[in-house]
Protein backbone atom coordinates (compact mmCIF):
# COMPACT_ATOMS: atom_id res chain seq x y z
CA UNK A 1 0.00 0.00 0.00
CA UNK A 2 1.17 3.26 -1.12
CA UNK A 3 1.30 5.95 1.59
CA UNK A 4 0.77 9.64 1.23
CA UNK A 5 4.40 10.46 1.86
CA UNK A 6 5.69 7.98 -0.64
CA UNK A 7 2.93 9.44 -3.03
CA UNK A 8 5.01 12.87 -1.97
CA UNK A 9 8.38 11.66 -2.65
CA UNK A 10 7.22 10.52 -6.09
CA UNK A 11 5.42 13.56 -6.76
CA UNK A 12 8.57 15.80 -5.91
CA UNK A 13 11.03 13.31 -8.47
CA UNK A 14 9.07 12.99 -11.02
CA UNK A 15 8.44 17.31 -10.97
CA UNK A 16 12.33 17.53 -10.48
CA UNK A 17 12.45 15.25 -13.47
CA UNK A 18 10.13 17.65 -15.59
CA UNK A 19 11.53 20.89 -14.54
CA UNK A 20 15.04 19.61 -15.44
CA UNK A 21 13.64 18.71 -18.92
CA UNK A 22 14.74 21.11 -21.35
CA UNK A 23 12.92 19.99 -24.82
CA UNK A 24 9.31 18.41 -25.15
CA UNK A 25 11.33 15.20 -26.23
CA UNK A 26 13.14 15.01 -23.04
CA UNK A 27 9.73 15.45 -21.02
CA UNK A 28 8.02 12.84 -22.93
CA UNK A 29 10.53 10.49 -21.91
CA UNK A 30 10.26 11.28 -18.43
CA UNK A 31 6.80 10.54 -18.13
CA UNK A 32 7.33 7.47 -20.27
CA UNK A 33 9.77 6.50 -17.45
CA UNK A 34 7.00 7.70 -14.77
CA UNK A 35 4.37 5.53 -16.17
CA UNK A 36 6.14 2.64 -16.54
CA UNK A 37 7.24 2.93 -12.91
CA UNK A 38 3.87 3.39 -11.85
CA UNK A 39 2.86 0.22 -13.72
CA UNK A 40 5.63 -1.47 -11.85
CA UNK A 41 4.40 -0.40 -8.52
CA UNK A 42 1.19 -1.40 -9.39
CA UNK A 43 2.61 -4.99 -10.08
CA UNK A 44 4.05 -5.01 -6.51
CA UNK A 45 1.22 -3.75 -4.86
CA UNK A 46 -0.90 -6.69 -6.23
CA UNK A 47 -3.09 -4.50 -7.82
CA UNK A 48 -4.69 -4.61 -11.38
CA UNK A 49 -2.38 -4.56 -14.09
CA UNK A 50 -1.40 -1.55 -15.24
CA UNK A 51 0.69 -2.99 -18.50
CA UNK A 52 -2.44 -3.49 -20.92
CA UNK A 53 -3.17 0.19 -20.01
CA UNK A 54 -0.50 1.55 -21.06
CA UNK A 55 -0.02 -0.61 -24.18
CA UNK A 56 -2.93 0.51 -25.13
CA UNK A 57 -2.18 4.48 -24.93
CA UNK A 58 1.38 3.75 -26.47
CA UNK A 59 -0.29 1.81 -29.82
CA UNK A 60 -3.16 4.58 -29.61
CA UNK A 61 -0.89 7.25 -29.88
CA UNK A 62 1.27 5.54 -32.34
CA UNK A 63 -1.51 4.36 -34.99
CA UNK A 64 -3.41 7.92 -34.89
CA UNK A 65 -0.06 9.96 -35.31
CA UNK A 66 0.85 7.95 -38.48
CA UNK A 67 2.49 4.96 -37.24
């Protein structure tokens, strides 16, 4: 189970991340990274699955931006 101060921590390293981003491409890949941490904490938590999810957004935005 997640606790609000981890939810804090993560909150404050993933914003670092951003802010120290200098070009759109570097910010999408941080919150690439973020989300596939996320679904990885997910995993560990025993939660739902988080990987079809974001499969799902990654083809999405791939097949409607010309891929």
């Amino acid at each position: 189970m997640t606790t609000p101060r981890q939810t804090q921590n993560r909150a404050k390293h993933w914003n670092a991340r951003i802010a120290e981003a200098t070009t759109d491409q570097e910010r999408a890949g941080v919150w690439y990274d973020a989300c596939r941490t996320l679904a990885r904490q997910v995993e560990r938590d025993g939660k739902p699955n988080l990987w079809p999810a974001l499969t799902k957004a990654l083809h999405d935005f791939y097949k409607n931006n010309g891929g």
